[in-house]
PDB file of N, CA and C in Angstrom:
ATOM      1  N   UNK A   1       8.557  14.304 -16.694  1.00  0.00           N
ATOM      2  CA  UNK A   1       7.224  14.825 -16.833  1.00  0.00           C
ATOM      3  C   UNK A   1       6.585  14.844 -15.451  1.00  0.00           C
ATOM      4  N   UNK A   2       6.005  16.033 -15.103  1.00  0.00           N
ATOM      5  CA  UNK A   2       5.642  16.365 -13.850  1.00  0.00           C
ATOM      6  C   UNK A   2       4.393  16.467 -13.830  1.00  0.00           C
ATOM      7  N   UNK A   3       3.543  15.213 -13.342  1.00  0.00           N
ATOM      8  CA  UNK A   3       2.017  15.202 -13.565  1.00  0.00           C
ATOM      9  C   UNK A   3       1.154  15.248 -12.167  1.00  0.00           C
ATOM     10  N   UNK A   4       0.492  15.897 -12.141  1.00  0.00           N
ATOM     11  CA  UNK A   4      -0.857  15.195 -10.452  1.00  0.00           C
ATOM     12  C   UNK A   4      -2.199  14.593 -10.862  1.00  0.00           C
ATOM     13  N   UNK A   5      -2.467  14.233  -9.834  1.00  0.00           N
ATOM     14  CA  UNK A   5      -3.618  13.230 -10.284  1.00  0.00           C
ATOM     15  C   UNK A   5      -4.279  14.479 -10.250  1.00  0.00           C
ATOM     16  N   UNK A   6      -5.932  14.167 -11.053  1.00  0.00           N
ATOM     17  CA  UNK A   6      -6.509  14.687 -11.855  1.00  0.00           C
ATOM     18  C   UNK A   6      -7.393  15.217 -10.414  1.00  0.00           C
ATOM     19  N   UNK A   7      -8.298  16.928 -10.221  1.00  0.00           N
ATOM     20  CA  UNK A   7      -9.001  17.446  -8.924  1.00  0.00           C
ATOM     21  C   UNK A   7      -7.969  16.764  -7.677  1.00  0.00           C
ATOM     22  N   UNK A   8      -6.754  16.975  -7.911  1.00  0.00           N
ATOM     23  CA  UNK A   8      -6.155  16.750  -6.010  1.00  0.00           C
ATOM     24  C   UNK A   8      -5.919  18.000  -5.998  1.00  0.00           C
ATOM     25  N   UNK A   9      -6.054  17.988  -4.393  1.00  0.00           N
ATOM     26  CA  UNK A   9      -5.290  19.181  -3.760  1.00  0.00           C
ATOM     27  C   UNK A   9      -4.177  19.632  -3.903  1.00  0.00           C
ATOM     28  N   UNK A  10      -3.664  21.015  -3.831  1.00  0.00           N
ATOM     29  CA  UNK A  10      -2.205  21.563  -3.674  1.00  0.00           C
ATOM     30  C   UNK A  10      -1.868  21.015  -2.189  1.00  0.00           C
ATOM     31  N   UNK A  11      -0.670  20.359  -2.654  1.00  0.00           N
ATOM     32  CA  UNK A  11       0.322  20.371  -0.944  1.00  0.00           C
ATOM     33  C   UNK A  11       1.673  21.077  -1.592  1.00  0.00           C
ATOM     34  N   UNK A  12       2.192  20.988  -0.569  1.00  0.00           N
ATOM     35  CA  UNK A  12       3.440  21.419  -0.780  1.00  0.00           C
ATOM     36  C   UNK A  12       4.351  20.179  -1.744  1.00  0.00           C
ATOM     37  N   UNK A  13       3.642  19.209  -2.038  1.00  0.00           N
ATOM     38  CA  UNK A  13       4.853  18.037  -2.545  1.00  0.00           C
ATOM     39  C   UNK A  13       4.275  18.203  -3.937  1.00  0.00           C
ATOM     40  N   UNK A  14       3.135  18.414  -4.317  1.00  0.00           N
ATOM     41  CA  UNK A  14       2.644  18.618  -5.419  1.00  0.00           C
ATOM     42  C   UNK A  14       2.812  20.170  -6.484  1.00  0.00           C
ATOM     43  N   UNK A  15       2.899  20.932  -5.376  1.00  0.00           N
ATOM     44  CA  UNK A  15       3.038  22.482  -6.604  1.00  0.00           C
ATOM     45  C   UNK A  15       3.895  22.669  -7.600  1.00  0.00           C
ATOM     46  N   UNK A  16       4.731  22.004  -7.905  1.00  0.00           N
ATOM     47  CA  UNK A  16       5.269  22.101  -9.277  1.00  0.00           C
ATOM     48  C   UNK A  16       4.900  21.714 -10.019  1.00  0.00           C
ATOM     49  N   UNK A  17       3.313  20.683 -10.372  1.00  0.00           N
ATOM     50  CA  UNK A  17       3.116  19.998 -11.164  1.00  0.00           C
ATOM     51  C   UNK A  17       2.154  20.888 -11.652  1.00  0.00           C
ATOM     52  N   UNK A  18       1.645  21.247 -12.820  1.00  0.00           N
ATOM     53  CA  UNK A  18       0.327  22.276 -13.319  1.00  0.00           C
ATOM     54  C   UNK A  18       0.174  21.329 -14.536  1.00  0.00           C
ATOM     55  N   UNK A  19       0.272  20.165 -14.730  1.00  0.00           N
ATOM     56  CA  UNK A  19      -0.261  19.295 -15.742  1.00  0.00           C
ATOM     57  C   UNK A  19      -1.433  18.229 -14.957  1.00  0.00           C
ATOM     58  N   UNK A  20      -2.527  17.560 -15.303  1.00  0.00           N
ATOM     59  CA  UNK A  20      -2.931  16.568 -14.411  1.00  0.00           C
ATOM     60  C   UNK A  20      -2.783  15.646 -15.150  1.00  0.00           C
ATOM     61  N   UNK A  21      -3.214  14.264 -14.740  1.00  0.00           N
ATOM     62  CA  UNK A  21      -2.501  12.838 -15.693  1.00  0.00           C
ATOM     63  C   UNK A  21      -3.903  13.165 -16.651  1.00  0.00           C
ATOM     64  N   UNK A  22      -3.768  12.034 -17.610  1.00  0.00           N
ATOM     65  CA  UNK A  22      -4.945  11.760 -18.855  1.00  0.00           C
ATOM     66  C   UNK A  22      -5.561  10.075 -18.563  1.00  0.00           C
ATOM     67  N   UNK A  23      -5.022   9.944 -17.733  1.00  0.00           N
ATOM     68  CA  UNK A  23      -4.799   8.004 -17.550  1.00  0.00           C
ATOM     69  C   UNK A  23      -3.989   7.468 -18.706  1.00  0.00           C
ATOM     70  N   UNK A  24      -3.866   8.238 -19.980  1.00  0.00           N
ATOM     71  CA  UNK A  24      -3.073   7.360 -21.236  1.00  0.00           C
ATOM     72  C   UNK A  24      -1.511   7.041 -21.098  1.00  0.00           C
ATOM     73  N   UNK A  25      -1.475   8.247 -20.013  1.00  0.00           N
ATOM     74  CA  UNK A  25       0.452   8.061 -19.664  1.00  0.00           C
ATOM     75  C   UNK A  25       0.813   6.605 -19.281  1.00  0.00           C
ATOM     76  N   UNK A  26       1.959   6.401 -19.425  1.00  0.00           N
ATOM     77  CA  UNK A  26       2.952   5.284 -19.792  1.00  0.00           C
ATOM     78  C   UNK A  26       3.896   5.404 -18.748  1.00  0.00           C
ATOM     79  N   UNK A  27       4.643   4.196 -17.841  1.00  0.00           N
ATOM     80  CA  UNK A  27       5.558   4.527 -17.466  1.00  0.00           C
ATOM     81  C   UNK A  27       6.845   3.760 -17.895  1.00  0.00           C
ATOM     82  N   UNK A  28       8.145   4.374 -18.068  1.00  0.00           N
ATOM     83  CA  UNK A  28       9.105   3.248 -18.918  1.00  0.00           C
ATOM     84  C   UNK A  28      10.302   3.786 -17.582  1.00  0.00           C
ATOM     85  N   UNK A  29      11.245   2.597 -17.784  1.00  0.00           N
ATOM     86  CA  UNK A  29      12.901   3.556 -17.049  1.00  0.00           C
ATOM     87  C   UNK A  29      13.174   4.486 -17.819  1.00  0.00           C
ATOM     88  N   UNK A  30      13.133   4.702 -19.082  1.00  0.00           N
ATOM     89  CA  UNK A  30      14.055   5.593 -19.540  1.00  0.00           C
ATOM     90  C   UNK A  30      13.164   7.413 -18.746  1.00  0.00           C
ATOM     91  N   UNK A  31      14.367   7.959 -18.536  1.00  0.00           N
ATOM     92  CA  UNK A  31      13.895   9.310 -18.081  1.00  0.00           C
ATOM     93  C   UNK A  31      13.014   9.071 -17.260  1.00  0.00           C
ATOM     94  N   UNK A  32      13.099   7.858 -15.849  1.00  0.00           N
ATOM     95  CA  UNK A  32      12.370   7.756 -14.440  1.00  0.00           C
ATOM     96  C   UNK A  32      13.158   7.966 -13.491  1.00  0.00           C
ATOM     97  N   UNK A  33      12.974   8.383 -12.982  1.00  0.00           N
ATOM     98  CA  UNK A  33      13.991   8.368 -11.632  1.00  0.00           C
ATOM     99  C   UNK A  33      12.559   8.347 -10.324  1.00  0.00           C
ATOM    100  N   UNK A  34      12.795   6.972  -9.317  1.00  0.00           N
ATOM    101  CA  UNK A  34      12.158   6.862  -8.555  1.00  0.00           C
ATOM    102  C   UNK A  34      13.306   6.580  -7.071  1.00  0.00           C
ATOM    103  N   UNK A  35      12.273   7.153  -6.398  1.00  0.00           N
ATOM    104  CA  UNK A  35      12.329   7.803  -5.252  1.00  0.00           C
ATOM    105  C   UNK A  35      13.372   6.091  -4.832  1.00  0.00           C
ATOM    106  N   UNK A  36      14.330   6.505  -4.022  1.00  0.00           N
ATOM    107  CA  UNK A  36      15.227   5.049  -3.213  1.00  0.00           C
ATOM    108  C   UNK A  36      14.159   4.453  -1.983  1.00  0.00           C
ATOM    109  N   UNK A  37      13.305   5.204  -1.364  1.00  0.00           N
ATOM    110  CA  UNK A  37      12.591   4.556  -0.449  1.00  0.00           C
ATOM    111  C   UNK A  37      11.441   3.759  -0.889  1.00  0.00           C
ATOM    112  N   UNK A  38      10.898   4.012  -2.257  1.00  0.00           N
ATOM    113  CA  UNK A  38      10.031   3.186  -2.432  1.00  0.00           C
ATOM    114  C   UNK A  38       9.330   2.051  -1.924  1.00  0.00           C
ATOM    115  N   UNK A  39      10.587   1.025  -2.733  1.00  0.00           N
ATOM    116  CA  UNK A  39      10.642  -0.498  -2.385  1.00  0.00           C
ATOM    117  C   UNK A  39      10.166  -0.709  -1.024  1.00  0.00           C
ATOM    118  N   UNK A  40      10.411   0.787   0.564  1.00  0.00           N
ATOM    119  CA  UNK A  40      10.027  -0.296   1.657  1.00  0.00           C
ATOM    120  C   UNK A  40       8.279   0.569   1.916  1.00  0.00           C
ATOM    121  N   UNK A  41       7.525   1.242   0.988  1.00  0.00           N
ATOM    122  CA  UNK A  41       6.491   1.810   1.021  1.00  0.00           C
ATOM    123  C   UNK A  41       5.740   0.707   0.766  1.00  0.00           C
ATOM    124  N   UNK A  42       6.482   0.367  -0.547  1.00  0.00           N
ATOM    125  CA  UNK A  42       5.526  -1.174  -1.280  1.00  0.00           C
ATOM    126  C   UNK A  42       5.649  -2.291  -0.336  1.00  0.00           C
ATOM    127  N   UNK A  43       6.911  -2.310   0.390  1.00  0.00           N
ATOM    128  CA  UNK A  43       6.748  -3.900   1.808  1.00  0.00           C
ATOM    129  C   UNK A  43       5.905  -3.619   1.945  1.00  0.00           C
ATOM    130  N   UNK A  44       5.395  -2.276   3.041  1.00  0.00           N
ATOM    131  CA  UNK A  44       4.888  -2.181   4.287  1.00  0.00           C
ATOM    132  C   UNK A  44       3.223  -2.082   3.639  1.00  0.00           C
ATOM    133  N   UNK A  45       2.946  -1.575   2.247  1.00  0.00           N
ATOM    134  CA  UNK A  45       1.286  -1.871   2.014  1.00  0.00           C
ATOM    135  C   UNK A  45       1.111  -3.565   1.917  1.00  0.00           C
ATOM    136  N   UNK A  46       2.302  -4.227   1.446  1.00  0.00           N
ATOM    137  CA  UNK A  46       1.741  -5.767   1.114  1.00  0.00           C
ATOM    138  C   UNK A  46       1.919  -5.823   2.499  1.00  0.00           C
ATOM    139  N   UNK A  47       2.958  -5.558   3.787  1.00  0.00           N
ATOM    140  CA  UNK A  47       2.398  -5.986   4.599  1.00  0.00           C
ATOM    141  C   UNK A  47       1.114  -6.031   5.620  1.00  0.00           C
ATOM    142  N   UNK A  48       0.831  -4.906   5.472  1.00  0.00           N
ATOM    143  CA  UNK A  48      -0.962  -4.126   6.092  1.00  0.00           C
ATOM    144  C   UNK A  48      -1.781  -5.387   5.226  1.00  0.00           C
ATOM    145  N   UNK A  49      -1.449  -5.869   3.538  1.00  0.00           N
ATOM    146  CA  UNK A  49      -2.649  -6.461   3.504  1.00  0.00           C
ATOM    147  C   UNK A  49      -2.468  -8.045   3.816  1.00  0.00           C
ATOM    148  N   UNK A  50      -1.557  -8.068   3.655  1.00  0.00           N
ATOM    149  CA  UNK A  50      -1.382  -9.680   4.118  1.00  0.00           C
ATOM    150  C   UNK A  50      -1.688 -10.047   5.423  1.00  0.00           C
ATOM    151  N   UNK A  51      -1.597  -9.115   6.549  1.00  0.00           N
ATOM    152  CA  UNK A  51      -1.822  -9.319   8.028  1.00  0.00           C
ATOM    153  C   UNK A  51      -3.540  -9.181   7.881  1.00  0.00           C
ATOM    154  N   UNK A  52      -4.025  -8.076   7.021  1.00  0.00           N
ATOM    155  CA  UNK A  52      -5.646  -8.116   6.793  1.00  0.00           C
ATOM    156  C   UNK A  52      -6.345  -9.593   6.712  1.00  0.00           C
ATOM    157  N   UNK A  53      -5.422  -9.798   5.150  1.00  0.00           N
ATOM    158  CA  UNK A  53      -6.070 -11.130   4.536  1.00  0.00           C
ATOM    159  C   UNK A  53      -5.893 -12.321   5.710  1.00  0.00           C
ATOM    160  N   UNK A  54      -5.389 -12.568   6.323  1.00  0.00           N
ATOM    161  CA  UNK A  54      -4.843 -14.030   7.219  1.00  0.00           C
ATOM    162  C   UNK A  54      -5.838 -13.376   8.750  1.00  0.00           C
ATOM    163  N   UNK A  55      -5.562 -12.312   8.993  1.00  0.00           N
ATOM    164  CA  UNK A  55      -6.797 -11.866  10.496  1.00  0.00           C
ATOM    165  C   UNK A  55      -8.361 -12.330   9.497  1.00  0.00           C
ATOM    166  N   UNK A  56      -8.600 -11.962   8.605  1.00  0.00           N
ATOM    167  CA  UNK A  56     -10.032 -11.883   8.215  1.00  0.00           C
ATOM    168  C   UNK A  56     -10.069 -13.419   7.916  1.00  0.00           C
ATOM    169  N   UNK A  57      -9.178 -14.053   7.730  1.00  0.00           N
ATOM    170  CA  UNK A  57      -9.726 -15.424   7.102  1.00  0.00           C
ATOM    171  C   UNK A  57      -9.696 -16.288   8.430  1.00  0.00           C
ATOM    172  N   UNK A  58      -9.111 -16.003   9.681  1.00  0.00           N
ATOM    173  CA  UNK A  58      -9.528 -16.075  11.220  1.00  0.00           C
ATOM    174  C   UNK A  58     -10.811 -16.131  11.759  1.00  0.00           C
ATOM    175  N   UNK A  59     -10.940 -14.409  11.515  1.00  0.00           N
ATOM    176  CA  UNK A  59     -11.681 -14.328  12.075  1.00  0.00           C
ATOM    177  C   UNK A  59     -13.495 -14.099  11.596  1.00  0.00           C
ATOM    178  N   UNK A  60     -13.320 -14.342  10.221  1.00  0.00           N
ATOM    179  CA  UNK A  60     -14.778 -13.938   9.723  1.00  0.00           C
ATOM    180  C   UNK A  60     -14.550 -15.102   8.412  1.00  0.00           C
ATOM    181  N   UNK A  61     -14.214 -16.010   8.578  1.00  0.00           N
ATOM    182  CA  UNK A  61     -14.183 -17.734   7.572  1.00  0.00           C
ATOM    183  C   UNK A  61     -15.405 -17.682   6.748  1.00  0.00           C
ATOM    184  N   UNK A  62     -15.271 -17.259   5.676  1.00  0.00           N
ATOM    185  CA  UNK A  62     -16.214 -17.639   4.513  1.00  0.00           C
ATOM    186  C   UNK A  62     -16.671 -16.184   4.459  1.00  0.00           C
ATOM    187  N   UNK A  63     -16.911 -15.868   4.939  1.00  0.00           N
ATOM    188  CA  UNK A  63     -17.221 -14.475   4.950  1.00  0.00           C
ATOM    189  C   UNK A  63     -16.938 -13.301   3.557  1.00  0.00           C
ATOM    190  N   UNK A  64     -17.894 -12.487   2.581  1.00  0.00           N
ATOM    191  CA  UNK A  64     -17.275 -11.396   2.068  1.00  0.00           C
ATOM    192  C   UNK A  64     -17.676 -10.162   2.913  1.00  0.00           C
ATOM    193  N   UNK A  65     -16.341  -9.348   2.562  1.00  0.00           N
ATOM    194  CA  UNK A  65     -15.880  -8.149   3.408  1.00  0.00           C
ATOM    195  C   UNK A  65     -16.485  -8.832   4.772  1.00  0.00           C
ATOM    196  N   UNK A  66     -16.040  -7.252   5.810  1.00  0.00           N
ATOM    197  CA  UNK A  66     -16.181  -7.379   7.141  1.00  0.00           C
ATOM    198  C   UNK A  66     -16.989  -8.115   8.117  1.00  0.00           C
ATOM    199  N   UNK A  67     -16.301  -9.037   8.811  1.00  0.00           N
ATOM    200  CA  UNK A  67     -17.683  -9.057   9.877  1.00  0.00           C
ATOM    201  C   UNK A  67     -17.384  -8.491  11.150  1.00  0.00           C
ATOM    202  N   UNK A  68     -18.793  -8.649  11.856  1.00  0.00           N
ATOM    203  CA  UNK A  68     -18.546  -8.168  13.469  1.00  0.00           C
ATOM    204  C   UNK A  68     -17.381  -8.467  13.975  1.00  0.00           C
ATOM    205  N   UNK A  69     -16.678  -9.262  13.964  1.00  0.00           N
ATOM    206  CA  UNK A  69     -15.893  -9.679  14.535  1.00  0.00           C
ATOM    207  C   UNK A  69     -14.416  -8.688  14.301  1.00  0.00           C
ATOM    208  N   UNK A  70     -14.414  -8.325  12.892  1.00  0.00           N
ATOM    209  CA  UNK A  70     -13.448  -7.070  12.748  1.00  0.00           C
ATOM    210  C   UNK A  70     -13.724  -5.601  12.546  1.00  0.00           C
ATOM    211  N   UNK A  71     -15.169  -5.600  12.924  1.00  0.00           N
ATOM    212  CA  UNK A  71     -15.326  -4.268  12.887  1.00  0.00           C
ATOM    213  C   UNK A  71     -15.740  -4.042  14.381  1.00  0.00           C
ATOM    214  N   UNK A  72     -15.156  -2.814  14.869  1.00  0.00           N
ATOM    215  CA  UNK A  72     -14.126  -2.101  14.280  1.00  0.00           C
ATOM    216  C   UNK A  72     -12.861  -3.409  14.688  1.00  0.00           C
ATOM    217  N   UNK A  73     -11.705  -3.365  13.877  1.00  0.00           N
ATOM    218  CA  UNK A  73     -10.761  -3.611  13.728  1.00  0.00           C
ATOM    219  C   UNK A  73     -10.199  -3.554  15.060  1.00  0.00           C
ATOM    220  N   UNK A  74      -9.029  -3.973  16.210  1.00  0.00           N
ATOM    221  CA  UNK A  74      -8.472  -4.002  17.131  1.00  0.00           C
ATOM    222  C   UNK A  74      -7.369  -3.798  16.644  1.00  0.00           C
ATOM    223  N   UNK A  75      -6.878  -2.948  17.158  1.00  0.00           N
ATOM    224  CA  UNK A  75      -5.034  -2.586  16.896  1.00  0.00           C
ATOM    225  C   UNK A  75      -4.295  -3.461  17.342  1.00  0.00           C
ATOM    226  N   UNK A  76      -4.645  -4.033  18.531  1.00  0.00           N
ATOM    227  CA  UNK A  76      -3.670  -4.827  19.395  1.00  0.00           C
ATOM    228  C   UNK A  76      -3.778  -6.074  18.170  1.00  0.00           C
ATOM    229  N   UNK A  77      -5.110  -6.577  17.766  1.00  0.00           N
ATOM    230  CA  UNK A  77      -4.660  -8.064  16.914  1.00  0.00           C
ATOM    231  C   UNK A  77      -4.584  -7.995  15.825  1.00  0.00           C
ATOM    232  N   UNK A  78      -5.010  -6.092  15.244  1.00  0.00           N
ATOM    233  CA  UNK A  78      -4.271  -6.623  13.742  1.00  0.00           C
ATOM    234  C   UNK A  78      -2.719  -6.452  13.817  1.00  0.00           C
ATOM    235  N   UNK A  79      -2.066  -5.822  14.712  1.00  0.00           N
ATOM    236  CA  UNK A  79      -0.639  -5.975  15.181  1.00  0.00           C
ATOM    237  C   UNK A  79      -0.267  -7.352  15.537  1.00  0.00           C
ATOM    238  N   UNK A  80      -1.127  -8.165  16.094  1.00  0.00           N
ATOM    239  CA  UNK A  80      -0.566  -9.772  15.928  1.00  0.00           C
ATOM    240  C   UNK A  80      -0.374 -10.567  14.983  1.00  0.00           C
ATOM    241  N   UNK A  81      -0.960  -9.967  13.936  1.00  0.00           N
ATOM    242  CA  UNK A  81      -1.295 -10.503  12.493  1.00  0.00           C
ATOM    243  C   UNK A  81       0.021  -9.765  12.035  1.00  0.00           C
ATOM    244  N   UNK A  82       0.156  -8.496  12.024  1.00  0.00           N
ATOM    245  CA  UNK A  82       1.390  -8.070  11.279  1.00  0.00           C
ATOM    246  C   UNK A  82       2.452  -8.608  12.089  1.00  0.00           C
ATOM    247  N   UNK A  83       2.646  -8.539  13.360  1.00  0.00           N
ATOM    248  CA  UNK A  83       4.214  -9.262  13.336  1.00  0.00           C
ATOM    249  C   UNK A  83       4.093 -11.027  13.372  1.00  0.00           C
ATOM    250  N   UNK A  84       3.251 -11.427  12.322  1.00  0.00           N
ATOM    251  CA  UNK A  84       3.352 -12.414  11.823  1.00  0.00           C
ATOM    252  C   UNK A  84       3.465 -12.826  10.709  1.00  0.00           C
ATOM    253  N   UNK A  85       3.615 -11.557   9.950  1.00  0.00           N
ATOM    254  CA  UNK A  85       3.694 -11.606   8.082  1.00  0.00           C
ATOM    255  C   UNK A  85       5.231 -12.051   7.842  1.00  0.00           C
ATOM    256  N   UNK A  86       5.056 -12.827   6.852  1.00  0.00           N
ATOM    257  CA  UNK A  86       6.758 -13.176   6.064  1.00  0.00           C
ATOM    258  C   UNK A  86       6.317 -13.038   4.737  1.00  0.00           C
ATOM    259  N   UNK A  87       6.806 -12.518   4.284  1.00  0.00           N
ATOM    260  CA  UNK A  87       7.040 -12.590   2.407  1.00  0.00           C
ATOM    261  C   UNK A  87       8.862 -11.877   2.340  1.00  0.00           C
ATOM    262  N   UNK A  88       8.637 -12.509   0.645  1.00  0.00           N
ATOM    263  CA  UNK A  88       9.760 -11.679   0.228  1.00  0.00           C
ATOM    264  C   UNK A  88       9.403 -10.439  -0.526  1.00  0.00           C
ATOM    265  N   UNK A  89      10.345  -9.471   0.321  1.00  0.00           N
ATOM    266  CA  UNK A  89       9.319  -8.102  -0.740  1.00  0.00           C
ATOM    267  C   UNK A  89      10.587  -7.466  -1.537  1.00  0.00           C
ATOM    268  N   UNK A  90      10.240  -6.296  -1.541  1.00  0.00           N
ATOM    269  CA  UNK A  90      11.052  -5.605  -2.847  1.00  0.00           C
ATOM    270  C   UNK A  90      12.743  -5.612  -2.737  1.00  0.00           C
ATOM    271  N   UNK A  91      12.698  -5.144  -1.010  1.00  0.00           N
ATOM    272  CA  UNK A  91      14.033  -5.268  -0.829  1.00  0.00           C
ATOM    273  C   UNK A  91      14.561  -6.591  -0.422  1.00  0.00           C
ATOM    274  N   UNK A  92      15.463  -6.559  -1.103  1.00  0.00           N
ATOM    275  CA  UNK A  92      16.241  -8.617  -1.005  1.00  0.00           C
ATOM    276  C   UNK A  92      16.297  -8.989   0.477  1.00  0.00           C
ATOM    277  N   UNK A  93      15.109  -9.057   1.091  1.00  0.00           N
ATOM    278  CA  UNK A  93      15.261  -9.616   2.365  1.00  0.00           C
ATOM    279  C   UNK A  93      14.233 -10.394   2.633  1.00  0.00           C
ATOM    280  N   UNK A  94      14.087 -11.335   3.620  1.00  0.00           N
ATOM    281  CA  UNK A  94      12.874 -12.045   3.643  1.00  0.00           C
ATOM    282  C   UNK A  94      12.322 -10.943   5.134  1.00  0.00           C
ATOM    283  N   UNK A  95      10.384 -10.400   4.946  1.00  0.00           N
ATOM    284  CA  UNK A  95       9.984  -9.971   5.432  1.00  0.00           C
ATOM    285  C   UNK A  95       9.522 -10.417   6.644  1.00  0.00           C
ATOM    286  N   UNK A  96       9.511 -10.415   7.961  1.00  0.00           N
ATOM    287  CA  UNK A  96       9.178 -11.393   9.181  1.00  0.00           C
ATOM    288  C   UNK A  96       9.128 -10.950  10.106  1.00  0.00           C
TER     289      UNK A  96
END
């Protein structure tokens, strides 16, 4: 079943779909076939938030959402934060 989310744009990855979802859809294995790269799409968002969560609890302690201190955000230290993430993620490896 070939669905798009509901008012998105046409891209080119989407034009075969002329159904939009209902939100009631279901997803099961049977008759899924997902994409083999997945698993390292899903690392790399837990890793963006895990390097978030551990910089923000640094640098803005007690704090909800942003403070001065991460806005705007620094590339250079939320990159210190990410090559400091470990988890285990989808693919059987430990993340680090």
């Amino acid at each position: 079943m070939g669905l798009m989310y509901p008012n998105s744009s046409r891209t080119p990855y989407n034009k075969k779909y002329t159904k939009s979802c209902t939100t009631k859809e279901t997803l099961s294995r049977e008759g899924m076939a997902f994409e083999k790269q997945l698993q390292f799409v899903s690392d790399a968002v837990m890793a963006l938030a895990v390097a978030l969560q551990d910089m923000h609890r640094d640098l803005c302690p007690g704090a909800k959402g942003l403070c001065e201190t991460m806005t705007p955000t620094k590339g250079s230290e939320l990159l210190k934060y990410l090559r400091a993430v470990s988890f285990e993620g989808k693919v059987p490896v430990v993340i680090n």
